[in-house]
C-alpha atoms as a PDB file:
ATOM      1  CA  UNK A   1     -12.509  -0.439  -8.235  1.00  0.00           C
ATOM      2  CA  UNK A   2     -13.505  -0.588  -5.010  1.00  0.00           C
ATOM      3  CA  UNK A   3     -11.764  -0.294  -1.462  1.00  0.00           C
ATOM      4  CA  UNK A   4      -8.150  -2.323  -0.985  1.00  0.00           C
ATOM      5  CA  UNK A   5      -5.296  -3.451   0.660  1.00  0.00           C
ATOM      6  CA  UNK A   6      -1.787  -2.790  -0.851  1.00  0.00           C
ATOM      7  CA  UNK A   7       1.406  -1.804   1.100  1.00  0.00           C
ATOM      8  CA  UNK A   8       2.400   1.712   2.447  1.00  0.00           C
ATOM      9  CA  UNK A   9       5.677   2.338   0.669  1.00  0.00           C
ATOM     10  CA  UNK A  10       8.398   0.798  -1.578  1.00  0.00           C
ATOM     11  CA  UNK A  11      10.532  -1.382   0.801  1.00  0.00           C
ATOM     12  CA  UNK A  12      12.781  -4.254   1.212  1.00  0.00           C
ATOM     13  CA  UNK A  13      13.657  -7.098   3.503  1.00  0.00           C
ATOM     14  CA  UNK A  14      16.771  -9.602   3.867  1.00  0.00           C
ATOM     15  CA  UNK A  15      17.718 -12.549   5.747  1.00  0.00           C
ATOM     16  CA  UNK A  16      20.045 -15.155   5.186  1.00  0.00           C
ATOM     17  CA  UNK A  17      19.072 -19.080   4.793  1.00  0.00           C
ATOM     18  CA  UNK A  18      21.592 -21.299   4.970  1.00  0.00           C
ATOM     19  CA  UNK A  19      24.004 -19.462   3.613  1.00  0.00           C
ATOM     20  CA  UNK A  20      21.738 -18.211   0.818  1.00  0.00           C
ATOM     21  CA  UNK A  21      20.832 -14.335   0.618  1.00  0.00           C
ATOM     22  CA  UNK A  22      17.317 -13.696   0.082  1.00  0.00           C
ATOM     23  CA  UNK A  23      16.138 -10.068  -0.554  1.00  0.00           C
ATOM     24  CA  UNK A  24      12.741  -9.535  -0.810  1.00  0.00           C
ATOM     25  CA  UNK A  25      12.083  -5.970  -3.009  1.00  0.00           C
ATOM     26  CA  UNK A  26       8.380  -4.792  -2.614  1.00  0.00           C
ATOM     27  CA  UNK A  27       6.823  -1.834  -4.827  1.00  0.00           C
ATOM     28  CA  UNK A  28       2.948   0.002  -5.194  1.00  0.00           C
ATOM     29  CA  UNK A  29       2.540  -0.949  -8.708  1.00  0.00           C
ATOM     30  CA  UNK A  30      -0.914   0.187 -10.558  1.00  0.00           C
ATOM     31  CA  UNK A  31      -0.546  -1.429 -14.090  1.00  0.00           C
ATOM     32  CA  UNK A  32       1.323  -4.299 -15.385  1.00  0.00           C
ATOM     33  CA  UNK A  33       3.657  -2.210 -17.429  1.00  0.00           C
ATOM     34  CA  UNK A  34       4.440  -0.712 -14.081  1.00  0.00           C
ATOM     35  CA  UNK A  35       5.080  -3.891 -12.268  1.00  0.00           C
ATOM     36  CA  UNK A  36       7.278  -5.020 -15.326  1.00  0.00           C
ATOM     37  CA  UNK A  37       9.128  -1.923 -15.087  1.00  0.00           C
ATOM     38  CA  UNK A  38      10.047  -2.564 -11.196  1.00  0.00           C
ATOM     39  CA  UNK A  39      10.983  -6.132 -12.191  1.00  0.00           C
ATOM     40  CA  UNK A  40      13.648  -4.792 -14.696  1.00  0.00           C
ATOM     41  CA  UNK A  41      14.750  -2.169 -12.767  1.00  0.00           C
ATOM     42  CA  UNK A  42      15.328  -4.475  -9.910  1.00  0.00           C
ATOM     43  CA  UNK A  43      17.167  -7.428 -11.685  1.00  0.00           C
ATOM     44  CA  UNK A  44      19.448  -4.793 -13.485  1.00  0.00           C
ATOM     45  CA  UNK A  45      20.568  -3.412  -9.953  1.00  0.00           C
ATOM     46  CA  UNK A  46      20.850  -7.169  -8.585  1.00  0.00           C
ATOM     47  CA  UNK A  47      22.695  -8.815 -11.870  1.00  0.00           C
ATOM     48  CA  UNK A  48      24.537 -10.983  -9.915  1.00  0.00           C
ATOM     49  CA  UNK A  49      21.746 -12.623  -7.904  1.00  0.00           C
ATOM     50  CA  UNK A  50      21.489 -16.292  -8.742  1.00  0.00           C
ATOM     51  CA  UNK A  51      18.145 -15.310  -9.289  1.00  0.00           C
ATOM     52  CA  UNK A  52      15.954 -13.022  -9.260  1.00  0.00           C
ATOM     53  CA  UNK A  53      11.736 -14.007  -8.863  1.00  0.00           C
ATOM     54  CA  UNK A  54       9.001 -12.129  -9.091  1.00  0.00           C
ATOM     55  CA  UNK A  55       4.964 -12.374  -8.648  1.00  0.00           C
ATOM     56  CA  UNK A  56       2.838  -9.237  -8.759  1.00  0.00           C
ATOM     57  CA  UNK A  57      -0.977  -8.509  -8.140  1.00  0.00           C
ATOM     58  CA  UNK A  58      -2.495  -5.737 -10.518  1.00  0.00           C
ATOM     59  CA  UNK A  59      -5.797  -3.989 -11.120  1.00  0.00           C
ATOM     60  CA  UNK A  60      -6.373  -2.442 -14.370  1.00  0.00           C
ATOM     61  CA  UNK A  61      -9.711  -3.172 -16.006  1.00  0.00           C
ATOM     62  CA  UNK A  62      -9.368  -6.802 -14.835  1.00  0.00           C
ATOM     63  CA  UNK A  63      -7.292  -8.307 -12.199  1.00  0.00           C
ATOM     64  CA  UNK A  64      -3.922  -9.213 -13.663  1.00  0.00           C
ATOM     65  CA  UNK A  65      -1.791 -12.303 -11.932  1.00  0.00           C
ATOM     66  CA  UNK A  66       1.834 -13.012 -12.758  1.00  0.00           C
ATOM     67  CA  UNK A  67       4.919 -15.113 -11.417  1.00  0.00           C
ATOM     68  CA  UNK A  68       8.333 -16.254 -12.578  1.00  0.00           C
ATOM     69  CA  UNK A  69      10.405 -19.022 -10.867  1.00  0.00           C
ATOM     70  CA  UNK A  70      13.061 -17.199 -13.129  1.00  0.00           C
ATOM     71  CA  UNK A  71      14.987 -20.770 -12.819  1.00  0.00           C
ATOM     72  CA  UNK A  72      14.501 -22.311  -9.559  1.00  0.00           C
ATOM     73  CA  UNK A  73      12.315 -25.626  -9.640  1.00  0.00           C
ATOM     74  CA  UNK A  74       9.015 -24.987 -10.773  1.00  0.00           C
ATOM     75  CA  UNK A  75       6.633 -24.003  -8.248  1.00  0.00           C
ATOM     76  CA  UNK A  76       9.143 -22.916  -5.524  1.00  0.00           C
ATOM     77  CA  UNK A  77       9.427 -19.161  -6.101  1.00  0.00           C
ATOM     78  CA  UNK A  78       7.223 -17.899  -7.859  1.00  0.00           C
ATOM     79  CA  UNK A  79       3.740 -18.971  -6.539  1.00  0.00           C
ATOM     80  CA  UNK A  80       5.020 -19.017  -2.636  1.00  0.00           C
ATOM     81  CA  UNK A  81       5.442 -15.653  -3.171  1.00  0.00           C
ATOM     82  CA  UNK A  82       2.276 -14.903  -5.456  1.00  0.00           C
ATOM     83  CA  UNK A  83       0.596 -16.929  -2.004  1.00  0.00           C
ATOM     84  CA  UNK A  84       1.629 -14.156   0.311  1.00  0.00           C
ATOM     85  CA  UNK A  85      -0.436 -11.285  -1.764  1.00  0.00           C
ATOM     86  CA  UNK A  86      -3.338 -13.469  -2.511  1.00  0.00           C
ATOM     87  CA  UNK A  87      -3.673 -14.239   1.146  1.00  0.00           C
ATOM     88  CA  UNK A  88      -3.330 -11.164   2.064  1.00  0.00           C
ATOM     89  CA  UNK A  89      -5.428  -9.767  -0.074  1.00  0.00           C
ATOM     90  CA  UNK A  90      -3.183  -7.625  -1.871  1.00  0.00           C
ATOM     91  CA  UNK A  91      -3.630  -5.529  -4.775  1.00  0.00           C
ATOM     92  CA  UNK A  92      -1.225  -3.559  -6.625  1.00  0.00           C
ATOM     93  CA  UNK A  93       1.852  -5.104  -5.484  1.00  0.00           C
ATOM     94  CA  UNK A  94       5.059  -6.243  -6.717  1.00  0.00           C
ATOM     95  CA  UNK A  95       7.925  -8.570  -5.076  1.00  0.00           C
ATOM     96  CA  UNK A  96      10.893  -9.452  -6.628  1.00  0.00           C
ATOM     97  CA  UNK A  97      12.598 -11.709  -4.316  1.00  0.00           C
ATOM     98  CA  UNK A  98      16.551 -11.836  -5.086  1.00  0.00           C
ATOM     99  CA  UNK A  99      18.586 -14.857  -4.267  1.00  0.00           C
ATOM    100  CA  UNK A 100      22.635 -14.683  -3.915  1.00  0.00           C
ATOM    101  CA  UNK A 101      23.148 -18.878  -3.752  1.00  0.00           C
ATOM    102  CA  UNK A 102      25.498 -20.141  -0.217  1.00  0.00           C
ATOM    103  CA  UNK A 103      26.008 -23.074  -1.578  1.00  0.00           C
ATOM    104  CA  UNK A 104      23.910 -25.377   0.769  1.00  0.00           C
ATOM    105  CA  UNK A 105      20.739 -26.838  -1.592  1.00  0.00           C
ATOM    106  CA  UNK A 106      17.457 -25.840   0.624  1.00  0.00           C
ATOM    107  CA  UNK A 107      15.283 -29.043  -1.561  1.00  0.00           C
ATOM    108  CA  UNK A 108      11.900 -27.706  -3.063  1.00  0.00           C
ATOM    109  CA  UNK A 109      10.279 -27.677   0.490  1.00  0.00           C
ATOM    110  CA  UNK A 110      12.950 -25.194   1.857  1.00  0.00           C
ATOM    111  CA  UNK A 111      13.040 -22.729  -1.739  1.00  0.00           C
ATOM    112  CA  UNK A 112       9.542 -22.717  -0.691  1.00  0.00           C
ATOM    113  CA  UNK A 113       9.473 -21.577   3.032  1.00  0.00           C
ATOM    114  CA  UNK A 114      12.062 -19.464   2.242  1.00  0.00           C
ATOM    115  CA  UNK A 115      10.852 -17.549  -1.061  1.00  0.00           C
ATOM    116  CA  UNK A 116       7.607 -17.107   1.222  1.00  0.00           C
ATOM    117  CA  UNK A 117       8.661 -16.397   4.593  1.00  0.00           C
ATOM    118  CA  UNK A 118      10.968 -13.703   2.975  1.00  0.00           C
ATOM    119  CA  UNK A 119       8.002 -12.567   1.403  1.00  0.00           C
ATOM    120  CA  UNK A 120       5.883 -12.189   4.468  1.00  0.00           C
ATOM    121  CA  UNK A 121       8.558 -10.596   6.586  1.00  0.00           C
ATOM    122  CA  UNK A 122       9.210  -7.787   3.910  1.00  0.00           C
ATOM    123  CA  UNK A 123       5.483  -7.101   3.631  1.00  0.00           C
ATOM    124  CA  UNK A 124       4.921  -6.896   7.558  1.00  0.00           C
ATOM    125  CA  UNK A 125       8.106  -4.781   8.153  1.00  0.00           C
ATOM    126  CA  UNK A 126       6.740  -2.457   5.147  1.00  0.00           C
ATOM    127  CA  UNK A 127       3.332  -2.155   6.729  1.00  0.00           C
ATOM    128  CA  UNK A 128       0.159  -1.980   4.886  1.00  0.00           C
ATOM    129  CA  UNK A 129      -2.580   0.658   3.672  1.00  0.00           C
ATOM    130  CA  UNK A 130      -6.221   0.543   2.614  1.00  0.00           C
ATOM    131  CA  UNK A 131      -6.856   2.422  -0.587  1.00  0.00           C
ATOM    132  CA  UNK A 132     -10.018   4.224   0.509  1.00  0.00           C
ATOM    133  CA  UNK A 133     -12.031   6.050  -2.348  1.00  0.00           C
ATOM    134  CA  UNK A 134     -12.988   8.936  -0.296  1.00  0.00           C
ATOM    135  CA  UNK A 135     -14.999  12.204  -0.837  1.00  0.00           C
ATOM    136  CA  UNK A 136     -13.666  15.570  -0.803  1.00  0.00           C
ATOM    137  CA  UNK A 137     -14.433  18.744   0.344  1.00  0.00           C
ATOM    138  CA  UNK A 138     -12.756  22.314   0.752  1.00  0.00           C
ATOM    139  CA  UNK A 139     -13.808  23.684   4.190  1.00  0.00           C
ATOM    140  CA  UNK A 140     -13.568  27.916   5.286  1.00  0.00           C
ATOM    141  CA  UNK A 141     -13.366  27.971   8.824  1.00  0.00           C
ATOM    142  CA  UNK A 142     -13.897  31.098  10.831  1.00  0.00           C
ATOM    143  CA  UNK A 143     -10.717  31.467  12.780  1.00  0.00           C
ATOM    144  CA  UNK A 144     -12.443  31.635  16.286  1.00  0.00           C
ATOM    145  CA  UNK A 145     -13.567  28.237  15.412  1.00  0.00           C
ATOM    146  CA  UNK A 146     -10.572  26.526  13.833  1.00  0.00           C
ATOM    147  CA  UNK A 147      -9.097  24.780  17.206  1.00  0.00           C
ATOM    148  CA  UNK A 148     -12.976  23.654  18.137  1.00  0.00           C
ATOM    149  CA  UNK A 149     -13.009  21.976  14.723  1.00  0.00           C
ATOM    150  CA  UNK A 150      -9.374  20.754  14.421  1.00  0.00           C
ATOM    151  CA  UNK A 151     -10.175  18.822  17.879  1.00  0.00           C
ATOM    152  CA  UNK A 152     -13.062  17.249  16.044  1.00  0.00           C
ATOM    153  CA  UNK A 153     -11.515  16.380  13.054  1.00  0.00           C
ATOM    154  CA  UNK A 154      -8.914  14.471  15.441  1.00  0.00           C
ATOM    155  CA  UNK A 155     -10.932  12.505  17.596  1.00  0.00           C
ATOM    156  CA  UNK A 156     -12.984  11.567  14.166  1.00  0.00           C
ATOM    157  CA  UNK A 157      -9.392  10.807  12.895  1.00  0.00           C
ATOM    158  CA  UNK A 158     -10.209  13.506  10.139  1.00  0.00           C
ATOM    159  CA  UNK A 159      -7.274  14.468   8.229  1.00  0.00           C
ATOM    160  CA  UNK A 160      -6.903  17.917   8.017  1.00  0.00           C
ATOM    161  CA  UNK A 161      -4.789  18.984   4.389  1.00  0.00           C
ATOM    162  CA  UNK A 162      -3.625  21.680   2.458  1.00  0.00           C
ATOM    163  CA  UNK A 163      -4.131  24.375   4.994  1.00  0.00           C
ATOM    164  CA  UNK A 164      -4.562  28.469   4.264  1.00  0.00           C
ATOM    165  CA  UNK A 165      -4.245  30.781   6.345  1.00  0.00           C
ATOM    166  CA  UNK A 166      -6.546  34.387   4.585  1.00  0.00           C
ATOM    167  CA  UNK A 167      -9.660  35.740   5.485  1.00  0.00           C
ATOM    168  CA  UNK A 168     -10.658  32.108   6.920  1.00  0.00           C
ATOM    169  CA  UNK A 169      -8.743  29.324   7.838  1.00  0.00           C
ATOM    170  CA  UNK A 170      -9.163  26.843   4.582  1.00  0.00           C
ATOM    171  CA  UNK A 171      -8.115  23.338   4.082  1.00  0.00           C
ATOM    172  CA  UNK A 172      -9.256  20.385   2.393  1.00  0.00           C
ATOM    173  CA  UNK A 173     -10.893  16.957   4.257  1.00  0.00           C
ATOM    174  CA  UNK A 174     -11.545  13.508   2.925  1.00  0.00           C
ATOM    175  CA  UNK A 175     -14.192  11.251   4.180  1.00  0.00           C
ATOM    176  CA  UNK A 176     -15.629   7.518   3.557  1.00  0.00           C
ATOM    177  CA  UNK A 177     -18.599   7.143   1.621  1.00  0.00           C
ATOM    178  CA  UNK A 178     -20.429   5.649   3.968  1.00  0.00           C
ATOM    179  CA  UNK A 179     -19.991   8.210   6.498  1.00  0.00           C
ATOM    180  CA  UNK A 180     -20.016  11.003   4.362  1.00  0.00           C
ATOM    181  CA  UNK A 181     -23.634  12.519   5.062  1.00  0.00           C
ATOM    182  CA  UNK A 182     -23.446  11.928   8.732  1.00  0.00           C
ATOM    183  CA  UNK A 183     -20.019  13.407   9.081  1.00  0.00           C
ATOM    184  CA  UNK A 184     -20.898  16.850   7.776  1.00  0.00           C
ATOM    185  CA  UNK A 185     -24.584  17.128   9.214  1.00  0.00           C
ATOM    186  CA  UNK A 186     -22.933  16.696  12.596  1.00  0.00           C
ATOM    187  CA  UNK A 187     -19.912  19.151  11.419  1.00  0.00           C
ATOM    188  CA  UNK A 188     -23.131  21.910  10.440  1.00  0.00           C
ATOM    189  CA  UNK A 189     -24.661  21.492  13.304  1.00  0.00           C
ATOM    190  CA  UNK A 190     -21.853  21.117  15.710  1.00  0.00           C
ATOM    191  CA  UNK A 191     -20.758  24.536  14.296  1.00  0.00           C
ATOM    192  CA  UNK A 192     -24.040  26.493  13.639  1.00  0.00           C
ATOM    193  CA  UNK A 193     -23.707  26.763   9.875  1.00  0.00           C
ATOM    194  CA  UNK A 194     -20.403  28.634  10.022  1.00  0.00           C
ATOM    195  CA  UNK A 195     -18.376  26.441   7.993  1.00  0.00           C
ATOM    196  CA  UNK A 196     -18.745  26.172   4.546  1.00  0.00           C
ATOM    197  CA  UNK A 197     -17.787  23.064   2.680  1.00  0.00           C
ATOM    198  CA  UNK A 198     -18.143  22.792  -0.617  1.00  0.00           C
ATOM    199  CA  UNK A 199     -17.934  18.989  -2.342  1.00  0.00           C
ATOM    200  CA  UNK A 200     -14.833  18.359  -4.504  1.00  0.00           C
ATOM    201  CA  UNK A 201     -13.560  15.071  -5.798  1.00  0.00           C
ATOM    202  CA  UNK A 202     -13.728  11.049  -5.357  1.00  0.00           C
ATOM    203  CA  UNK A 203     -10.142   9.686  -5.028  1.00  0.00           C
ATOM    204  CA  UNK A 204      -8.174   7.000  -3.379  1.00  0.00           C
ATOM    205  CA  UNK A 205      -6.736   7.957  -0.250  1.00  0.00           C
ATOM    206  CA  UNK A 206      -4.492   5.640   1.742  1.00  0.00           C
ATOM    207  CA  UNK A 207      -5.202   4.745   5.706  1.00  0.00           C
ATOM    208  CA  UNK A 208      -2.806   2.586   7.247  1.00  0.00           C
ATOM    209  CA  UNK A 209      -3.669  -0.572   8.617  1.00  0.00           C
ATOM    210  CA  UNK A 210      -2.933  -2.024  12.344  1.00  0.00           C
ATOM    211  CA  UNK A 211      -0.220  -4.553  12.477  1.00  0.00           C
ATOM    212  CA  UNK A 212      -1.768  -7.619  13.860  1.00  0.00           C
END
């Protein structure tokens, strides 16, 4: 899979419509048995809720879709919330919006703003993340270089990780694929050769995302 947007942490959101509690529970899922897991796990802890509904975005082999009104009216929980991650554009999520019931009817056109809004709030309070695939390398750093370097790697907002302190300064780096062979011709010439990298793994790294 290639490069996405999902949100930075597990995280929840309330507000209160009309009397009615709305909790919006959000969750990094990465398989459907995952995202089922989260949705029992969440209407066990809220039992009482009026009800509890739930939409999720997954990525497996194939892009996975569900949603459960989970009895409101058809159409007014379930798929205002599934909305919010499709127009986001966000993959391996789950929301499982609670309801406690005020007593005050909100008519399908209210379920709806609310199930959504609640939705939207809980996902821009939680922030989001891109899920970069990334490159890795292990870097030794002569130690008369390391501060040169680690003000390079900031102002290239270069994540320095897993730092050593031995004969050389070690630590590992993660880059984009597109800037990869750019990134360390500048880093061997910038520093004369002297530090070594040596090519690791491909993985998903998370960057967050500017709030708009």
């Amino acid at each position: 899979m290639e490069n996405y947007k999902t949100i930075a942490e597990t995280g929840s959101h309330e507000k209160v419509i009309k009397k009615s509690r709305f909790i919006a529970h959000v969750a990094q899922t990465f398989s459907e048995a995952e995202a089922n897991a989260f949705i029992k796990k969440i209407r066990e802890q809220e039992s009482g809720a009026t009800h509890n509904c739930t939409a999720f975005i997954v990525m497996e082999n194939v892009k996975t879709e569900r949603m459960s009104d989970d009895g409101e009216p058809s159409g007014t929980a379930g798929s205002p919330i599934l909305n919010v991650l499709q127009q986001q554009y966000l993959i391996n999520v789950t929301v499982v919006v609670t309801r406690y019931f005020g007593g005050i009817k909100l008519g399908a056109g209210g379920l709806i703003r609310a199930y959504s809004s609640t939705t939207a709030e809980a996902v821009k309070e939680i922030g989001l993340v891109e899920n970069r695939i990334q490159q890795g390398f292990e870097l030794s750093i002569p130690y008369h270089m390391f501060d040169k370097f680690e003000n390079y790697a900031k102002n290239e907002n270069i994540i320095l990780e897993n730092k050593q302190f031995a004969a050389d300064i070690k630590c590992e780096i993660y880059l984009d694929l597109d800037i990869v062979e750019q990134a360390v011709q500048n880093i061997r010439d910038m520093f004369q050769n002297q530090i070594i990298l040596k090519e690791t793994e491909k993985t998903y790294k998370q960057v967050p995302i500017a709030a708009n």
